[in-house]
N, C-alpha and C. Protein backbone atom coordinates (compact mmCIF):
# COMPACT_ATOMS: atom_id res chain seq x y z
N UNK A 1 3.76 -8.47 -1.91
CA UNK A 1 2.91 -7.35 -1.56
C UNK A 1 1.54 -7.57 -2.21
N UNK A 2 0.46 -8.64 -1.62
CA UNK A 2 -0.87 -8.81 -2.08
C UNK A 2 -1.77 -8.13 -1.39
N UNK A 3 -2.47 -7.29 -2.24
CA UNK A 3 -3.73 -6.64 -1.29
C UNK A 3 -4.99 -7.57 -1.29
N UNK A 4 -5.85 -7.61 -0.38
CA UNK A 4 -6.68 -8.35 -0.17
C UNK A 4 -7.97 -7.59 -0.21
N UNK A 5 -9.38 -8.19 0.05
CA UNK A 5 -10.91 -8.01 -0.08
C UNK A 5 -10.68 -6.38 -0.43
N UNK A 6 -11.74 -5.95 0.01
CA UNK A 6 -11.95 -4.05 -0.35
C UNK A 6 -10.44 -3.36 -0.48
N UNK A 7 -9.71 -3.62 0.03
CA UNK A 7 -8.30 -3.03 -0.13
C UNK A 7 -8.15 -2.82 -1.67
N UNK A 8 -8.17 -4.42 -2.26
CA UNK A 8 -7.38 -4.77 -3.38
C UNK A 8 -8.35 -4.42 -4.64
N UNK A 9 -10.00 -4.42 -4.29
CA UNK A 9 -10.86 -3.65 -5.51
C UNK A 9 -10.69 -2.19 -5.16
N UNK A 10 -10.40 -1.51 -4.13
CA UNK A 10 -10.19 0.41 -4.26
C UNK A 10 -8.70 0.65 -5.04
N UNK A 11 -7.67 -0.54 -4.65
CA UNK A 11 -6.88 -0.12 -5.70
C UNK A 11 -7.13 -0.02 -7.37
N UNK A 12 -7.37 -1.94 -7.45
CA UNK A 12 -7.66 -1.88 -8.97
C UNK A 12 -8.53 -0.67 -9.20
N UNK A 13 -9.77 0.01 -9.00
CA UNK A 13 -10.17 0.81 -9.32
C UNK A 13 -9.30 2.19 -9.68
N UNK A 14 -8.64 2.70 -8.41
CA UNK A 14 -7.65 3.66 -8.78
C UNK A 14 -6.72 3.38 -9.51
N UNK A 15 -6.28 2.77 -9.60
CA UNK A 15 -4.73 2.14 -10.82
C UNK A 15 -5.69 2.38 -12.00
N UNK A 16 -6.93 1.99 -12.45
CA UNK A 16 -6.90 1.89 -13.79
C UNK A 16 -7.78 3.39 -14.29
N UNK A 17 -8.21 3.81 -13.21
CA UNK A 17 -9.06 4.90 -13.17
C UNK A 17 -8.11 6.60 -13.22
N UNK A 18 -7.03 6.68 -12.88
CA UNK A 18 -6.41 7.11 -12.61
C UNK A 18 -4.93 7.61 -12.48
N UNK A 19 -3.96 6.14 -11.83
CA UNK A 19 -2.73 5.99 -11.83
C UNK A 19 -2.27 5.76 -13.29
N UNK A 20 -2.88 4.66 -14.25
CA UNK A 20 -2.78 4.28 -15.28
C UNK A 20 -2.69 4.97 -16.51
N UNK A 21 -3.42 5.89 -16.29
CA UNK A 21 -3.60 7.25 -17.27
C UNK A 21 -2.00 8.34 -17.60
N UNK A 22 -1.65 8.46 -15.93
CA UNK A 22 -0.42 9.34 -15.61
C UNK A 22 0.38 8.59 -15.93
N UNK A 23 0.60 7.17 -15.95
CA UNK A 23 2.10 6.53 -16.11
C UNK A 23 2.08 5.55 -17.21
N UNK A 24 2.92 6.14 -18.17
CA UNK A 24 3.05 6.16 -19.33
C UNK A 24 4.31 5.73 -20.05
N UNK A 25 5.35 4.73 -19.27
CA UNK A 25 6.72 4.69 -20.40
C UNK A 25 6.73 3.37 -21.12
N UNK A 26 7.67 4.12 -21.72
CA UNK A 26 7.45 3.08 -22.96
C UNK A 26 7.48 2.05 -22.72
N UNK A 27 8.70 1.46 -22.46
CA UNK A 27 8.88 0.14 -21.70
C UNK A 27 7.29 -0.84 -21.45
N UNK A 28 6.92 0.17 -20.10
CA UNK A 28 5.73 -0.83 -19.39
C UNK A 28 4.43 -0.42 -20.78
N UNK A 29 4.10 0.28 -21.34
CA UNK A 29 3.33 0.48 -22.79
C UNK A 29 3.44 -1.27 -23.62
N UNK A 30 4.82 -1.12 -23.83
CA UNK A 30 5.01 -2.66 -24.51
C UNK A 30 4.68 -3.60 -23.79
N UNK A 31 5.09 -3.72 -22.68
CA UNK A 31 4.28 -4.86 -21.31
C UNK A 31 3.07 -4.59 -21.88
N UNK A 32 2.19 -3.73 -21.65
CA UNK A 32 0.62 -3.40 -21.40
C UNK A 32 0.31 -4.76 -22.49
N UNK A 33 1.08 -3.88 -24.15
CA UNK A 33 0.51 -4.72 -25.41
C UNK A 33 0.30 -5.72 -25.70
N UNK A 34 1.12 -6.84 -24.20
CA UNK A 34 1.03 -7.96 -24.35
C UNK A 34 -0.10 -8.97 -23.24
N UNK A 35 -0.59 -7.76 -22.67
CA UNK A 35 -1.61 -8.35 -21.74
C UNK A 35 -2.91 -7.78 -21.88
N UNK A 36 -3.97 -8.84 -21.54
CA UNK A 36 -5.54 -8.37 -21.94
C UNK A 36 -5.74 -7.35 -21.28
N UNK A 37 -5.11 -7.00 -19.72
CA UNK A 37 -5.74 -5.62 -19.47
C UNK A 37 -4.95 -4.74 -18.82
N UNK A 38 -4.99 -3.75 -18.29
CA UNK A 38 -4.09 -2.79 -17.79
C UNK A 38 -3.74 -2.91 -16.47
N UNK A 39 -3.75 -3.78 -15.46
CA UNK A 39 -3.32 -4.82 -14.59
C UNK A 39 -2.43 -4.97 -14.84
N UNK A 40 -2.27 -5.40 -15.93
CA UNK A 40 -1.19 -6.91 -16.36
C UNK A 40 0.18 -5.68 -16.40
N UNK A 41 -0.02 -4.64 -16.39
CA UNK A 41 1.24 -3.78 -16.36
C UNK A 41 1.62 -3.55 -14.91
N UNK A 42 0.58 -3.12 -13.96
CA UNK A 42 0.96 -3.27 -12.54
C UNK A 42 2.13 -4.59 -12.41
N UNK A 43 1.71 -5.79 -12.62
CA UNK A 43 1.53 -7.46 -11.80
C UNK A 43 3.20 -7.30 -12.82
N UNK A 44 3.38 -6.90 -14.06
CA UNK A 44 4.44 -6.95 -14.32
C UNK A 44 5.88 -5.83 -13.68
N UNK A 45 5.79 -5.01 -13.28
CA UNK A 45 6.56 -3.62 -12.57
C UNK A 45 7.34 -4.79 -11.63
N UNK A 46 8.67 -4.16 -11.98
CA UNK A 46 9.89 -4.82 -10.58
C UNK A 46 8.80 -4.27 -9.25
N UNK A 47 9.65 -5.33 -8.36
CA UNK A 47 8.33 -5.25 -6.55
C UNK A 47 8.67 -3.17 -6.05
N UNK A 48 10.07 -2.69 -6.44
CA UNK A 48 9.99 -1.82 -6.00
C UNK A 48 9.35 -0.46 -6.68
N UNK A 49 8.57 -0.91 -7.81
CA UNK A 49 8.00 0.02 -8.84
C UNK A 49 6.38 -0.15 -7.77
N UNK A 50 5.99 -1.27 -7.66
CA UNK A 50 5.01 -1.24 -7.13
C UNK A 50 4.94 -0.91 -5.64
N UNK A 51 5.67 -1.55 -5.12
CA UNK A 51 5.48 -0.37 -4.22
C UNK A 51 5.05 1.29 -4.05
N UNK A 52 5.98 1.67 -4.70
CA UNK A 52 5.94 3.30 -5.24
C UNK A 52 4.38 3.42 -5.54
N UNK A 53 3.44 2.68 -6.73
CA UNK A 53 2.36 3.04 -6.94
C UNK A 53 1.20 2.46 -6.06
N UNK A 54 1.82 1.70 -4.79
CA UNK A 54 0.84 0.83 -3.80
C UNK A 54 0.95 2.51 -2.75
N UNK A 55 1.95 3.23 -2.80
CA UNK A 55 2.36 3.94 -1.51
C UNK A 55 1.09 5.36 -2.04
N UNK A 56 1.21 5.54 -3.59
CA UNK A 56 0.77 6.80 -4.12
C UNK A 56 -1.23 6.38 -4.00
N UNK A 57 -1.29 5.22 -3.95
CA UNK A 57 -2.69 4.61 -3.39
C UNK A 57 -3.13 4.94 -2.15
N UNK A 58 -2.48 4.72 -1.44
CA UNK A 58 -2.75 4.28 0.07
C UNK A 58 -2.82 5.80 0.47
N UNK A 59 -2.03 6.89 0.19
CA UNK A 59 -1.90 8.14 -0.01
C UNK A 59 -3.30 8.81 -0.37
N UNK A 60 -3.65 8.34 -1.54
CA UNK A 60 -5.14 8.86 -2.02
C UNK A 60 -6.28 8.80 -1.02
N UNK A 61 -5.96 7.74 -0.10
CA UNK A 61 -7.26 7.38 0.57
C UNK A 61 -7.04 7.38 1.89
N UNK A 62 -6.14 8.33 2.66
CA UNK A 62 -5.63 8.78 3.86
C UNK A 62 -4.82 8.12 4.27
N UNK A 63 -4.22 6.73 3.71
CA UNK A 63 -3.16 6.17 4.89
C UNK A 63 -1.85 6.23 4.00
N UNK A 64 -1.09 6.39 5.33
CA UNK A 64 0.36 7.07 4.97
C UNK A 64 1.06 6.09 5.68
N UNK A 65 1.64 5.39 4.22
CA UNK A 65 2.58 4.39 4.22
C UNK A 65 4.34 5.26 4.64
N UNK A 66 5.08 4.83 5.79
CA UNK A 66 6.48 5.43 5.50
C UNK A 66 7.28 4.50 6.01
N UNK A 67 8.26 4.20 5.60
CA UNK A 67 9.49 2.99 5.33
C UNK A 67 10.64 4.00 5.91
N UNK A 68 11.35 3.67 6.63
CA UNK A 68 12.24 4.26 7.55
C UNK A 68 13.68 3.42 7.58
N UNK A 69 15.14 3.99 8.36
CA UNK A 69 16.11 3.34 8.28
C UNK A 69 16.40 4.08 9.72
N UNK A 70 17.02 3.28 10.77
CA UNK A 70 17.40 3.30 11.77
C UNK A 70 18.86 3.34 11.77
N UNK A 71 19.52 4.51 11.56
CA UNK A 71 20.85 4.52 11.66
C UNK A 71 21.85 3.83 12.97
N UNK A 72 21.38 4.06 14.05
CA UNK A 72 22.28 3.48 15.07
C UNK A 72 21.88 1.80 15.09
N UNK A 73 20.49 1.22 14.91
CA UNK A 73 20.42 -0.06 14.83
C UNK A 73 20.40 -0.70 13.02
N UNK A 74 20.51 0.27 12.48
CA UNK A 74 21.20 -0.61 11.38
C UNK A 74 20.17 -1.55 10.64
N UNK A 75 18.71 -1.01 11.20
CA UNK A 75 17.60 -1.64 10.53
C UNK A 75 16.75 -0.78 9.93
N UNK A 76 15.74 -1.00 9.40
CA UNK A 76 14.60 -0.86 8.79
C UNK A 76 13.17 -0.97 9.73
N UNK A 77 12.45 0.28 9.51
CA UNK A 77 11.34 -0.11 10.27
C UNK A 77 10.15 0.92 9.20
N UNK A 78 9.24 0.50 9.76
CA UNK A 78 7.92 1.08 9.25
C UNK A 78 6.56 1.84 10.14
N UNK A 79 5.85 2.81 9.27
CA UNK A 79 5.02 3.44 10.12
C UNK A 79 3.93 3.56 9.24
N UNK A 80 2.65 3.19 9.51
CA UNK A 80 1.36 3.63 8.93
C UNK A 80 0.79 4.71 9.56
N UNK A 81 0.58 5.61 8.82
CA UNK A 81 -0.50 6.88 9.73
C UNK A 81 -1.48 7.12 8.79
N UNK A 82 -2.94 6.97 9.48
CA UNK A 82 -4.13 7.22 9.45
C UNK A 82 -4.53 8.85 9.45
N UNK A 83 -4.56 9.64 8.61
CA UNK A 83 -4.81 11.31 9.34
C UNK A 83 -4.24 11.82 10.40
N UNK A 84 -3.14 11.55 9.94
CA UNK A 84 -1.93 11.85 10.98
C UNK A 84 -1.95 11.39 12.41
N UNK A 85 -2.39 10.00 12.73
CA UNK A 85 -2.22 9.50 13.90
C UNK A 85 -1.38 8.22 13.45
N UNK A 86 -0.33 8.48 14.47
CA UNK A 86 0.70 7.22 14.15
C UNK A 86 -0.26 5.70 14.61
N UNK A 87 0.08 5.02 13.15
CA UNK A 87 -0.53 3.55 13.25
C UNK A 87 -0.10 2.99 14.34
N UNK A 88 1.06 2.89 15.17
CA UNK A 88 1.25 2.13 16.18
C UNK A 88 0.79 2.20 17.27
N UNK A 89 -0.28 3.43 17.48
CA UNK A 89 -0.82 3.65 18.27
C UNK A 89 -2.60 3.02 18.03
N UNK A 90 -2.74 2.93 16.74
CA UNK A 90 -3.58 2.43 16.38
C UNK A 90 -3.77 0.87 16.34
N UNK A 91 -2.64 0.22 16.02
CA UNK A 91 -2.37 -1.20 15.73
C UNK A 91 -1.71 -1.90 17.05
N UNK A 92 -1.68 -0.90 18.30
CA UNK A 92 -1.63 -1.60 19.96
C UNK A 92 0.12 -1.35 19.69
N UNK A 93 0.87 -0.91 18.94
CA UNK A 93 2.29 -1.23 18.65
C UNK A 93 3.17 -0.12 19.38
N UNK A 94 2.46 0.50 20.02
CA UNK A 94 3.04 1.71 20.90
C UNK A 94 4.37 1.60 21.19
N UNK A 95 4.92 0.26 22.06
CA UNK A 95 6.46 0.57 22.75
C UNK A 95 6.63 -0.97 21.96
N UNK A 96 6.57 -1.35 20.76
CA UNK A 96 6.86 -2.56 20.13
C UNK A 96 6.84 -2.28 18.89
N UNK A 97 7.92 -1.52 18.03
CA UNK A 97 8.31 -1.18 17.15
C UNK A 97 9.16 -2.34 16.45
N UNK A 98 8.25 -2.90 14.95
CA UNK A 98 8.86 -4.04 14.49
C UNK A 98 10.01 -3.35 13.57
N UNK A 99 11.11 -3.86 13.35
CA UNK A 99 12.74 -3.88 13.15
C UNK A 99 12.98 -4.70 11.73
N UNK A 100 13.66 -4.78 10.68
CA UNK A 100 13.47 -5.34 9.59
C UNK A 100 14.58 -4.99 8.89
N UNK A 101 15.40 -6.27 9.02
CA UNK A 101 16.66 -6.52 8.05
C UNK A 101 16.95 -5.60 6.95
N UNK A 102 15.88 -5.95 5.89
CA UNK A 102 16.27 -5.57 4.77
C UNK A 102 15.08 -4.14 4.16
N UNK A 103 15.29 -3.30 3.49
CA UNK A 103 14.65 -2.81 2.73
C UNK A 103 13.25 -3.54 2.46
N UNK A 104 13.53 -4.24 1.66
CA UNK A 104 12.27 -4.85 1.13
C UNK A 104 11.47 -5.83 2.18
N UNK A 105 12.17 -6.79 3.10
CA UNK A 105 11.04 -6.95 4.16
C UNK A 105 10.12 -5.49 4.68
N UNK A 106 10.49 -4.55 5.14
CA UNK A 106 9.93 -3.50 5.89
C UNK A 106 8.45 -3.10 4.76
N UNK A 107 9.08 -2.89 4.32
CA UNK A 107 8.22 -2.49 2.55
C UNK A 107 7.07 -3.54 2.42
N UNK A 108 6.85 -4.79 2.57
CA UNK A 108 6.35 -5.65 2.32
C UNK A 108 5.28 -5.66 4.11
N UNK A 109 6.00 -5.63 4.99
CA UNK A 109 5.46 -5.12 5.98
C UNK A 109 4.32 -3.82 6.15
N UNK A 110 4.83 -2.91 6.02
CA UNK A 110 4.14 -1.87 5.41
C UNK A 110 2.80 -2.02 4.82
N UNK A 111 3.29 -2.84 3.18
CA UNK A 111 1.93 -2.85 2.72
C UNK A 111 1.03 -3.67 3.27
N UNK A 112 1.32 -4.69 3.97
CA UNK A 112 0.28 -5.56 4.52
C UNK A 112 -0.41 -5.20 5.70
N UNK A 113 0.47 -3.98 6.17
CA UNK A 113 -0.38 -3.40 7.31
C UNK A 113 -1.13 -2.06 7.10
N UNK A 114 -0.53 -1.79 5.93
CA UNK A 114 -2.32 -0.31 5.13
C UNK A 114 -2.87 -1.38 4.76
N UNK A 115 -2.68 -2.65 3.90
CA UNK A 115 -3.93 -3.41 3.89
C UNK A 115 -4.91 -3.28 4.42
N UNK A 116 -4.54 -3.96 5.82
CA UNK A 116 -5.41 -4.58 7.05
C UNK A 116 -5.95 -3.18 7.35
N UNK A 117 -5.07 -2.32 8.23
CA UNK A 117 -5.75 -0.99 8.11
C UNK A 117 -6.96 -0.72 6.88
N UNK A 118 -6.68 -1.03 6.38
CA UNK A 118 -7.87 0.05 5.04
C UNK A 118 -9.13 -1.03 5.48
N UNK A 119 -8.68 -2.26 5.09
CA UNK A 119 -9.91 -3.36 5.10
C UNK A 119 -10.63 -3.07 6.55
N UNK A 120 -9.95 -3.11 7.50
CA UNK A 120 -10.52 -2.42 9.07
C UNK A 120 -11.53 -1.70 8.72
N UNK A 121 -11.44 -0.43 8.04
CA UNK A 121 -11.86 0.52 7.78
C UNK A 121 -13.36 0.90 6.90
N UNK A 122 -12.93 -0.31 5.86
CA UNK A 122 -14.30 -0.77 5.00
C UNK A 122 -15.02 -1.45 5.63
N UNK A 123 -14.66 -2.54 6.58
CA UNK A 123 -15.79 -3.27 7.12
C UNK A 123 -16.37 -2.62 8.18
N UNK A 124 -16.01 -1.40 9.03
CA UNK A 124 -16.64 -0.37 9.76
C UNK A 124 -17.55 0.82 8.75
N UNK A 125 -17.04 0.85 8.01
CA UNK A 125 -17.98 2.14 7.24
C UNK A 125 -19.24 1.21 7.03
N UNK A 126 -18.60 0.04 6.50
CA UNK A 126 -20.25 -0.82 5.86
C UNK A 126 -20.87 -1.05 7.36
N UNK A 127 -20.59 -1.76 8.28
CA UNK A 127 -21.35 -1.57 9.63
C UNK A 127 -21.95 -0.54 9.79
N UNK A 128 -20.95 0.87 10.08
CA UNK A 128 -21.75 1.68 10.02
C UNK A 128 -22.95 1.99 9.46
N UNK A 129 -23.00 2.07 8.36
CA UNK A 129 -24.06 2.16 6.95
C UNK A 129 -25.36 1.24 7.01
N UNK A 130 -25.01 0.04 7.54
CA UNK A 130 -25.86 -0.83 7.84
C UNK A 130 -27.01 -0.35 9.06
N UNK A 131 -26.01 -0.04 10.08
CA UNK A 131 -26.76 0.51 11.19
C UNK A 131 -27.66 1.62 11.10
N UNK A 132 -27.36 2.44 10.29
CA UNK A 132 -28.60 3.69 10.15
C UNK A 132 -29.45 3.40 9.23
């Protein structure tokens, strides 16, 4: 679960600005003590801790990460929504709903697609901005 260009500096910003402040156990405290900066406690968190604080991100800044289980097919699927418009309508995925073995593929899915979403998003605001 790597975030990339503007994605991955609005997080670091919020994680250390913010998330970092509220989450506090001991455990990851002793992690912290052993790394130069407060990162190094993210990059250390089991993948499903981060998740949790990639989802409470993506949340802050309108996109709504949700990880789903398909009882009759027995899979895993995922949904990004933008201000309450389902991402698959956004991402052309309308009647092509991707399907995912396990928990943690879907999850990993997910984040790479608020990624792209968000980064979408920054390189239109800056266009925008540019243009006026």
């Amino acid at each position: 679960m790597n975030l990339t260009g503007e994605c991955k500096k609005a997080f670091e910003n919020w994680y250390m600005n913010i998330y970092h402040k509220k989450f506090t156990l001991n455990h990851l405290e002793l992690i912290q003590a052993t790394h130069l900066n407060r990162l190094g406690v993210f990059n250390c968190m089991p993948e499903n801790m981060q998740y949790g604080v990639l989802v409470d991100f993506f949340d802050s800044v309108g996109v709504k990460v949700i990880d789903d289980y398909d009882i009759n097919l027995k899979e895993y699927f995922v949904w990004i929504m933008e201000d309450f418009k389902d991402a698959r309508t956004l991402l052309g995925l309308d009647n092509d709903t991707q399907y995912y073995k396990t928990r943690n593929e879907a999850r990993t899915a997910a984040i790479t697609k608020a990624n792209e979403l968000y980064n979408e998003q920054s390189k239109n605001k800056k266009t925008i901005t540019k243009q006026n």
